[in-house]
N, C-alpha and C. Protein backbone atom coordinates (compact mmCIF):
# COMPACT_ATOMS: atom_id res chain seq x y z
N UNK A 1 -15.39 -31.61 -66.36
CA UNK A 1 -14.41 -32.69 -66.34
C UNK A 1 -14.91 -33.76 -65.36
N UNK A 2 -14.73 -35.15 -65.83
CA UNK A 2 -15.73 -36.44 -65.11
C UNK A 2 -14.51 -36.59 -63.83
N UNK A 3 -14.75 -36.88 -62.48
CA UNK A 3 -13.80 -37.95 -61.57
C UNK A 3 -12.75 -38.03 -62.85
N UNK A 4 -13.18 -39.36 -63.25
CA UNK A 4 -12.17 -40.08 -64.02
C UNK A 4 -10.98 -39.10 -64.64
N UNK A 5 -11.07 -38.56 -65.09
CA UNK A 5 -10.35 -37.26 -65.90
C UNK A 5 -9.48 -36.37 -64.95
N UNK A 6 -10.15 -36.27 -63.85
CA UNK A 6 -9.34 -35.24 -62.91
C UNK A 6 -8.30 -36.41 -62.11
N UNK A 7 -9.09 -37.15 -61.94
CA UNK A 7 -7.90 -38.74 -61.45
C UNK A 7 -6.52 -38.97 -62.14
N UNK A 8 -6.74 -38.44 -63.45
CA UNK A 8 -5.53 -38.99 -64.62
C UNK A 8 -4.99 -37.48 -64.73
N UNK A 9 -5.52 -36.47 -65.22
CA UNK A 9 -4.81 -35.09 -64.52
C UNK A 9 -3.97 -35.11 -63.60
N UNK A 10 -4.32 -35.79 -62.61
CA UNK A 10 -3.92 -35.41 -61.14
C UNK A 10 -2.48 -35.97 -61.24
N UNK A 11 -2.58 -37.36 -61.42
CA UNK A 11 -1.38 -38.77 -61.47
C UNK A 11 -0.70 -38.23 -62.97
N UNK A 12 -1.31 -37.53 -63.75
CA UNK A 12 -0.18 -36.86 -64.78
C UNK A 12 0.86 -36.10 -64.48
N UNK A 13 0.32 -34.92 -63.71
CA UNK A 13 0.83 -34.05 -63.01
C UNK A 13 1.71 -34.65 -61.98
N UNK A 14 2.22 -35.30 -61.69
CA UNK A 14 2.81 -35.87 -60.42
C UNK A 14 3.85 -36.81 -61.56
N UNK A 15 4.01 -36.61 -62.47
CA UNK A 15 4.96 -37.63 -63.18
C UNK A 15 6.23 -36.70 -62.67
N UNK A 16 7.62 -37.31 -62.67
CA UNK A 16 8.41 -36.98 -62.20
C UNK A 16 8.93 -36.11 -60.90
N UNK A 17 7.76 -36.41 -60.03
CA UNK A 17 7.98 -36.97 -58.53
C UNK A 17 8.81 -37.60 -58.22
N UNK A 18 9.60 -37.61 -56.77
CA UNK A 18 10.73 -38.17 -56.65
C UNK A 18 9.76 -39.42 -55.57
N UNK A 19 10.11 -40.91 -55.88
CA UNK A 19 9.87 -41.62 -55.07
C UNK A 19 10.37 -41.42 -53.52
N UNK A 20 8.97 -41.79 -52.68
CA UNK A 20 9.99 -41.39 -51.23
C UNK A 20 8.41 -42.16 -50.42
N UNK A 21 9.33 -43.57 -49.57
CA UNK A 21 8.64 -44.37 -48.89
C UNK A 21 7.28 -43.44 -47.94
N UNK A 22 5.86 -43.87 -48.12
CA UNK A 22 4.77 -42.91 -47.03
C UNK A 22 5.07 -41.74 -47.44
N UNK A 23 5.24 -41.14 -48.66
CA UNK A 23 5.57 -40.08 -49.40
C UNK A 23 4.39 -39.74 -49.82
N UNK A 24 3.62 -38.28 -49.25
CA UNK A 24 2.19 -37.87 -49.39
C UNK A 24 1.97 -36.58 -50.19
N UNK A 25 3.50 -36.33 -50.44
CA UNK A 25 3.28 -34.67 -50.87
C UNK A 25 4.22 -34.85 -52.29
N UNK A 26 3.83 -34.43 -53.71
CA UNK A 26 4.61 -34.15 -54.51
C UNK A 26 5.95 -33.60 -54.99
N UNK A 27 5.88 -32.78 -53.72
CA UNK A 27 6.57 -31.86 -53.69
C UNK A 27 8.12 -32.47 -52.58
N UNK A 28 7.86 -33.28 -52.25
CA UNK A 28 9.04 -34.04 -51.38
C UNK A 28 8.69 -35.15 -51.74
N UNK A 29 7.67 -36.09 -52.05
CA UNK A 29 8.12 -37.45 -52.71
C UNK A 29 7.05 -38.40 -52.55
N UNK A 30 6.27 -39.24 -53.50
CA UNK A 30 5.44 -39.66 -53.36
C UNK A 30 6.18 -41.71 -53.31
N UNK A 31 4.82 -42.09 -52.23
CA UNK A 31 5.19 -43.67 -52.72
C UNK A 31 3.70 -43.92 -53.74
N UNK A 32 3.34 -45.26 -53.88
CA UNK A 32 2.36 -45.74 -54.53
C UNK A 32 1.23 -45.28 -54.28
N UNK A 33 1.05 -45.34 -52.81
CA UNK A 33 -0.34 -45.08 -51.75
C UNK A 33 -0.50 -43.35 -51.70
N UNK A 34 0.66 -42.83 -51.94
CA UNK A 34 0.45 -41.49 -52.40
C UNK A 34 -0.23 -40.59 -53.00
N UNK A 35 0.37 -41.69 -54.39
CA UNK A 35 -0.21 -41.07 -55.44
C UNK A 35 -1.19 -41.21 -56.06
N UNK A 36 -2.04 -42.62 -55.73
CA UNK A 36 -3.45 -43.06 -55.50
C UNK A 36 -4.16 -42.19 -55.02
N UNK A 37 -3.43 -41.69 -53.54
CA UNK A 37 -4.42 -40.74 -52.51
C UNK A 37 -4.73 -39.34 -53.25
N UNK A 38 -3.52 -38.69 -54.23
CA UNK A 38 -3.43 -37.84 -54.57
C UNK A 38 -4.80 -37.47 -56.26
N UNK A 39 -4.48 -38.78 -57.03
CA UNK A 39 -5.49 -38.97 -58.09
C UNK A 39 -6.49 -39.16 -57.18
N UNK A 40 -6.71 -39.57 -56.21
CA UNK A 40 -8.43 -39.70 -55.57
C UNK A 40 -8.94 -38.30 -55.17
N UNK A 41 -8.17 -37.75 -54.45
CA UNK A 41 -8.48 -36.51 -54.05
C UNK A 41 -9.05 -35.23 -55.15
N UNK A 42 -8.18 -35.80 -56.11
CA UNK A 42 -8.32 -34.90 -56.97
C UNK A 42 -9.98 -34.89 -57.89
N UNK A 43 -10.05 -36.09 -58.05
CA UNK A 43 -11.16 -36.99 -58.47
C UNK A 43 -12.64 -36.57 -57.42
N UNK A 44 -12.24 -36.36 -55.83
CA UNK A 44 -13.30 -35.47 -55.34
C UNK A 44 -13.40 -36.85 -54.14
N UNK A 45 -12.93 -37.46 -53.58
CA UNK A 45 -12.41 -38.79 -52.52
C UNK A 45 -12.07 -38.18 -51.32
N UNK A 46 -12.73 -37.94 -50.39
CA UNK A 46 -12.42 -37.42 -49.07
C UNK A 46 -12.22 -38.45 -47.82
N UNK A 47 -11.86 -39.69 -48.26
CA UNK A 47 -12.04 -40.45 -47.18
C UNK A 47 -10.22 -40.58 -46.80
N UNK A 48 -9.69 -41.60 -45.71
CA UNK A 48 -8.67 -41.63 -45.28
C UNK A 48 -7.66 -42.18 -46.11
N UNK A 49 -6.45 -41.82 -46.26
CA UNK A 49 -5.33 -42.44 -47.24
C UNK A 49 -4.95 -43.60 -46.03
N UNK A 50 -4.46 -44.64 -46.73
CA UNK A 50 -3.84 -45.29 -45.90
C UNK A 50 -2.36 -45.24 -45.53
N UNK A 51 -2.18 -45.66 -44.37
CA UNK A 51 -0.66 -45.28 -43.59
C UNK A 51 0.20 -46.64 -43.23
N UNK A 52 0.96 -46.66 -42.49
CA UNK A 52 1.27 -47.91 -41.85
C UNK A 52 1.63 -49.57 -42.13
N UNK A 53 1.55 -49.59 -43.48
CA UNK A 53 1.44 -50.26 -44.47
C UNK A 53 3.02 -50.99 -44.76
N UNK A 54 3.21 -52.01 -44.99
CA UNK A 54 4.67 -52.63 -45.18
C UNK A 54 4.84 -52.58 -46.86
N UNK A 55 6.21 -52.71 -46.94
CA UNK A 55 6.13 -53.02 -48.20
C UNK A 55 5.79 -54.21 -49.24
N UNK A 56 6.28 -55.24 -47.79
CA UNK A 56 5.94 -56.83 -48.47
C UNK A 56 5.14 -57.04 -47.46
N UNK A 57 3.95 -58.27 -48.12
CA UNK A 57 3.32 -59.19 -47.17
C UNK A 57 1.83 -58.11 -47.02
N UNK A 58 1.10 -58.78 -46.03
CA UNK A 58 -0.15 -58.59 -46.00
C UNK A 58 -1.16 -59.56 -47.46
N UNK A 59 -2.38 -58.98 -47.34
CA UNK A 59 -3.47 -59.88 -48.13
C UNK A 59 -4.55 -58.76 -48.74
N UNK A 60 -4.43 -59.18 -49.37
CA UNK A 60 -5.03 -58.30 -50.95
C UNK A 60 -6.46 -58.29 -50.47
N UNK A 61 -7.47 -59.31 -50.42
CA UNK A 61 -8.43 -58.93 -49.84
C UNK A 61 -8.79 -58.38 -48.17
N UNK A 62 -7.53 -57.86 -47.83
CA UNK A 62 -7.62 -57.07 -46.54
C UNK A 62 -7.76 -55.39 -47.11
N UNK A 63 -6.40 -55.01 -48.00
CA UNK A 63 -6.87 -54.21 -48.77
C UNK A 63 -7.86 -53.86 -49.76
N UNK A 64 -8.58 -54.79 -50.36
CA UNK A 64 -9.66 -54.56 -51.14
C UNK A 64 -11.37 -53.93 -49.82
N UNK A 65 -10.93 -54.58 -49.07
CA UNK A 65 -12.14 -54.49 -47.70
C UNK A 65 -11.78 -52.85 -47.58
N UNK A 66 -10.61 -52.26 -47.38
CA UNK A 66 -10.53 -51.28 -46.94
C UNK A 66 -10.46 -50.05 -48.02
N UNK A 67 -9.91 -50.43 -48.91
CA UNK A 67 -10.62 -49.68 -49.99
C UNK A 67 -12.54 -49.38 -50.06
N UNK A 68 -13.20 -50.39 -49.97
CA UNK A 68 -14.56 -50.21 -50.27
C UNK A 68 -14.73 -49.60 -48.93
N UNK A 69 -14.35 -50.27 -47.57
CA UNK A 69 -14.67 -49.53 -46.69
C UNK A 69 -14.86 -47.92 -46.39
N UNK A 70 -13.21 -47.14 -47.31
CA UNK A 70 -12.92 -45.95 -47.45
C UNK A 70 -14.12 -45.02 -48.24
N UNK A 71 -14.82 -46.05 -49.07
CA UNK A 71 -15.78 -44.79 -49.73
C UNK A 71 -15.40 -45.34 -51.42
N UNK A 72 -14.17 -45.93 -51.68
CA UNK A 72 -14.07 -46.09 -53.41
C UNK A 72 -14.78 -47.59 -53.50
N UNK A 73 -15.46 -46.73 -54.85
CA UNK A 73 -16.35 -48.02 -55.50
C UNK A 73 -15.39 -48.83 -56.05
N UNK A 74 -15.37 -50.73 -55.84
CA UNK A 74 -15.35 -51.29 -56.94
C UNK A 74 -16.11 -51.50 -58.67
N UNK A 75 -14.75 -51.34 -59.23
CA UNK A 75 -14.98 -51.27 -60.96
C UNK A 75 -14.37 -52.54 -61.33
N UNK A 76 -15.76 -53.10 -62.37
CA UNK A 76 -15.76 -53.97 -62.97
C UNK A 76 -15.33 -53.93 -64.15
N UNK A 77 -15.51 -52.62 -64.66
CA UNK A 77 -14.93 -52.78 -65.98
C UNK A 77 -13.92 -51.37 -65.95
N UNK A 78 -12.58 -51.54 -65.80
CA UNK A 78 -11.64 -50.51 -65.52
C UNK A 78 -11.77 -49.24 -66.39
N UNK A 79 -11.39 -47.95 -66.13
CA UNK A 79 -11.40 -47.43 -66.96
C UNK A 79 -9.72 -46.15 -66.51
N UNK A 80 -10.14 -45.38 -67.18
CA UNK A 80 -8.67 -44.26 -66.78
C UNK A 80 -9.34 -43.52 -65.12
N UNK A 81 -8.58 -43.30 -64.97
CA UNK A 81 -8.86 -42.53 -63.71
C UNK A 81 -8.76 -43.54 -62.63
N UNK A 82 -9.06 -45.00 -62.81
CA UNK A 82 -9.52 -45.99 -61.44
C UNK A 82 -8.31 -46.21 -61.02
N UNK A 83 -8.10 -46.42 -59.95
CA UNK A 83 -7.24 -47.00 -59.06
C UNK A 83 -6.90 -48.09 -59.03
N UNK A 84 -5.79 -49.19 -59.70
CA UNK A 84 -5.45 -50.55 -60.00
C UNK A 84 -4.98 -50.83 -58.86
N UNK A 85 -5.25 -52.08 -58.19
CA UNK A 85 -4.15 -52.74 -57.43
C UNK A 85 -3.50 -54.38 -58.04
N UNK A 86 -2.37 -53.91 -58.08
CA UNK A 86 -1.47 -55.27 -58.98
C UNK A 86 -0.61 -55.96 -58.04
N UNK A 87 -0.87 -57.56 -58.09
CA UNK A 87 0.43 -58.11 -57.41
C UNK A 87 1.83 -58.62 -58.29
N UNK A 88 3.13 -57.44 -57.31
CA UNK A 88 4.02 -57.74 -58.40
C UNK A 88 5.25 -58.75 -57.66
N UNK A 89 4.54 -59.63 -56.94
CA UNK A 89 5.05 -60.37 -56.36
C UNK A 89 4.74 -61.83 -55.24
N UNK A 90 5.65 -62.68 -54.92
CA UNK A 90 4.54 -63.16 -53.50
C UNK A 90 4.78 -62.36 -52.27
N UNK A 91 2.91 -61.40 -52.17
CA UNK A 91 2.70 -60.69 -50.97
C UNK A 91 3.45 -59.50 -51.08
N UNK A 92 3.22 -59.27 -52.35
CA UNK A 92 3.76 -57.49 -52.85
C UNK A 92 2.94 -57.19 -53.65
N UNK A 93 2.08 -55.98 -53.34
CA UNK A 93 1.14 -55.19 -53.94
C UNK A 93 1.46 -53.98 -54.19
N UNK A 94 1.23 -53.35 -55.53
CA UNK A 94 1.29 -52.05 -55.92
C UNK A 94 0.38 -51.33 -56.25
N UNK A 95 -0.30 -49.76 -56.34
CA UNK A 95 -0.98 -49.58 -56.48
C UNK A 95 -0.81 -48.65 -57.69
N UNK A 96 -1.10 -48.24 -58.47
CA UNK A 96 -1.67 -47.15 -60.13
C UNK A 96 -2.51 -46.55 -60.38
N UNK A 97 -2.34 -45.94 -61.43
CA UNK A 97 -3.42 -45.20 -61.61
C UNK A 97 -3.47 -45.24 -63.35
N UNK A 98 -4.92 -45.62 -63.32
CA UNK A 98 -5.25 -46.17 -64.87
C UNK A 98 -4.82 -44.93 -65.56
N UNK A 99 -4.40 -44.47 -66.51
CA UNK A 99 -4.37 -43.34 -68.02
C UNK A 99 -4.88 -44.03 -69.35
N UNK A 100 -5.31 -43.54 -69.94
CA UNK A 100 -5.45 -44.17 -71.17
C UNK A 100 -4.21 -44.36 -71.80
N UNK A 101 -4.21 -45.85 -72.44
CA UNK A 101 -2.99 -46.25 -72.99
C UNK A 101 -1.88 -46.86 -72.03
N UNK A 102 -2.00 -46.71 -70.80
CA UNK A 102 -1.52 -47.43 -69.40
C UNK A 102 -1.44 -46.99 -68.46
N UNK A 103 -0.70 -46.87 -67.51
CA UNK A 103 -0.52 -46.30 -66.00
C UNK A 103 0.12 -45.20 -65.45
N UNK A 104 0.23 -44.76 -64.51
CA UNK A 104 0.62 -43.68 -63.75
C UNK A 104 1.18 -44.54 -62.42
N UNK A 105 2.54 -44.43 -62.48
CA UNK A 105 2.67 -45.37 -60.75
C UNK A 105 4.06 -44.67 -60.58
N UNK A 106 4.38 -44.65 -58.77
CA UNK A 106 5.69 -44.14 -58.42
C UNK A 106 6.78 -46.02 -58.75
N UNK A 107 7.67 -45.81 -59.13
CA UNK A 107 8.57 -46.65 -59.59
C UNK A 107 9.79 -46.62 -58.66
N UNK A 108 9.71 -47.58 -57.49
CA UNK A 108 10.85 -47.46 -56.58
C UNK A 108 12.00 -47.58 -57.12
N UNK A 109 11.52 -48.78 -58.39
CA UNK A 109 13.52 -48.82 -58.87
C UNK A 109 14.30 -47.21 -59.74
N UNK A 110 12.70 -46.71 -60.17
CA UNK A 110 13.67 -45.36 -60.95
C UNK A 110 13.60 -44.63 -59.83
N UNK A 111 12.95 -44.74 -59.15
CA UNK A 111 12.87 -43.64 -58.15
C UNK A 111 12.17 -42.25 -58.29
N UNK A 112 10.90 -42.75 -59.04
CA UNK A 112 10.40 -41.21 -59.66
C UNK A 112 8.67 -41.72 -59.99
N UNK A 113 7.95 -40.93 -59.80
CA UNK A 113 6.69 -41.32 -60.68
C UNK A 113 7.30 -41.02 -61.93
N UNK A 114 6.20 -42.21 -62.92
CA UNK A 114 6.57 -42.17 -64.12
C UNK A 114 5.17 -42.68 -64.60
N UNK A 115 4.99 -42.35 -66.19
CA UNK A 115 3.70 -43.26 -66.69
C UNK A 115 4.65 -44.26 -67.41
N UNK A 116 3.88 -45.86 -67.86
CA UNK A 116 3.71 -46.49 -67.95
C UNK A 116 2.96 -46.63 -69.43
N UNK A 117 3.66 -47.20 -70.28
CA UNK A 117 2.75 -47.22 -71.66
C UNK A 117 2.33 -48.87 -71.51
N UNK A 118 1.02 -48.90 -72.07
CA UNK A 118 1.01 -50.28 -72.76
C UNK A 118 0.59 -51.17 -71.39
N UNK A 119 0.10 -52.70 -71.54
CA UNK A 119 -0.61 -53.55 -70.75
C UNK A 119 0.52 -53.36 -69.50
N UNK A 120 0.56 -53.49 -68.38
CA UNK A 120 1.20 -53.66 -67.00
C UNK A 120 1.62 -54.96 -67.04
N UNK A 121 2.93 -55.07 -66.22
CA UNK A 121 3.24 -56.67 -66.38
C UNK A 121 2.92 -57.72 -65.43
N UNK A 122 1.86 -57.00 -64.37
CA UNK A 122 1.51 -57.79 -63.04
C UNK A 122 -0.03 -58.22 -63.35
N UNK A 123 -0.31 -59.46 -62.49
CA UNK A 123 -2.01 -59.07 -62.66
C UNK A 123 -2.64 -58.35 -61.87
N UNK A 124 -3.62 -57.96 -62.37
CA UNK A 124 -4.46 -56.80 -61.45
C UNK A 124 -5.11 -57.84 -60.80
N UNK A 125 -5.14 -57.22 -59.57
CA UNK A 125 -6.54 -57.82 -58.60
C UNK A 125 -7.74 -57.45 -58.22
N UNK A 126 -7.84 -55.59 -58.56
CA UNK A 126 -8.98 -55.53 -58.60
C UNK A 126 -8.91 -53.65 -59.02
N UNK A 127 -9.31 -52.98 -59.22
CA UNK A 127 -9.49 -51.97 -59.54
C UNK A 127 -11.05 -50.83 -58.97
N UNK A 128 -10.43 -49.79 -58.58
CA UNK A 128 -11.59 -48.99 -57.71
C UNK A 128 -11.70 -47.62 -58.00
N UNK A 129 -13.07 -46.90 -58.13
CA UNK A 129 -12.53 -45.45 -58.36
C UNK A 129 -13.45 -44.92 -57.23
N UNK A 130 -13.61 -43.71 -57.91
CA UNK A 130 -14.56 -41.98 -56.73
C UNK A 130 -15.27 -41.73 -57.96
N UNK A 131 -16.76 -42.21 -57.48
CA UNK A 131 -18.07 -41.99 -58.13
C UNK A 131 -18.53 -40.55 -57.56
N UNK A 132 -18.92 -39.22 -58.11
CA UNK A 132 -19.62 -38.57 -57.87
C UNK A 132 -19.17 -37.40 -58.88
């Protein structure tokens, strides 16, 4: 089984998770950054999840720096398994997880991971996975 595959496994498995803000464990409640950390890990990503993080505000290429910094490659051409980051707002970023056919993301308004069929309604800004 490729990264990619165990990435979308991983964020499958975690569908109906209960949303829960800096939420790292499935099992009590994942946020966005969670469940990213959780498809990476799974994918074979040993570097640091990020913490500390607001919900609004900050700059996308602060997070894109620290993503590459962490060890995940930027992807040019997306595929399942990669790690999306979308802005679904001004200075609100979310993060996903590609599946074939659409996404894997925790959904604050349902309050649950859920997948996602079909194109996303934010634009992506850049997308990253765990090469090895």
């Amino acid at each position: 089984m490729s990264a990619g595959e165990r990435a979308v496994a991983a964020a499958r498995g975690a569908i109906g998770a209960r949303f829960r803000v800096q939420g790292r464990d499935p099992a009590f409640g994942l946020d966005c950054v969670g469940l990213a950390g959780l498809a990476a890990r799974a994918a074979g990503f040993e570097g640091e999840i990020p913490s500390g993080y607001a919900l609004r505000g900050g700059d996308a290429a602060v997070l894109a720096a620290a993503f590459s910094a962490a060890g995940l490659v930027a992807s040019d051409v997306p595929a399942p398994g990669d790690l999306a980051l979308f802005l679904t707002g001004p200075g609100q970023f979310h993060l996903a997880v590609l599946v074939p056919g659409g996404i894997v993301h925790a959904d604050a308004m349902l309050r649950r991971v859920v997948e996602r069929p079909g194109v996303p309604p934010w634009p992506v800004l850049g997308c990253w996975r765990v090469e090895g």
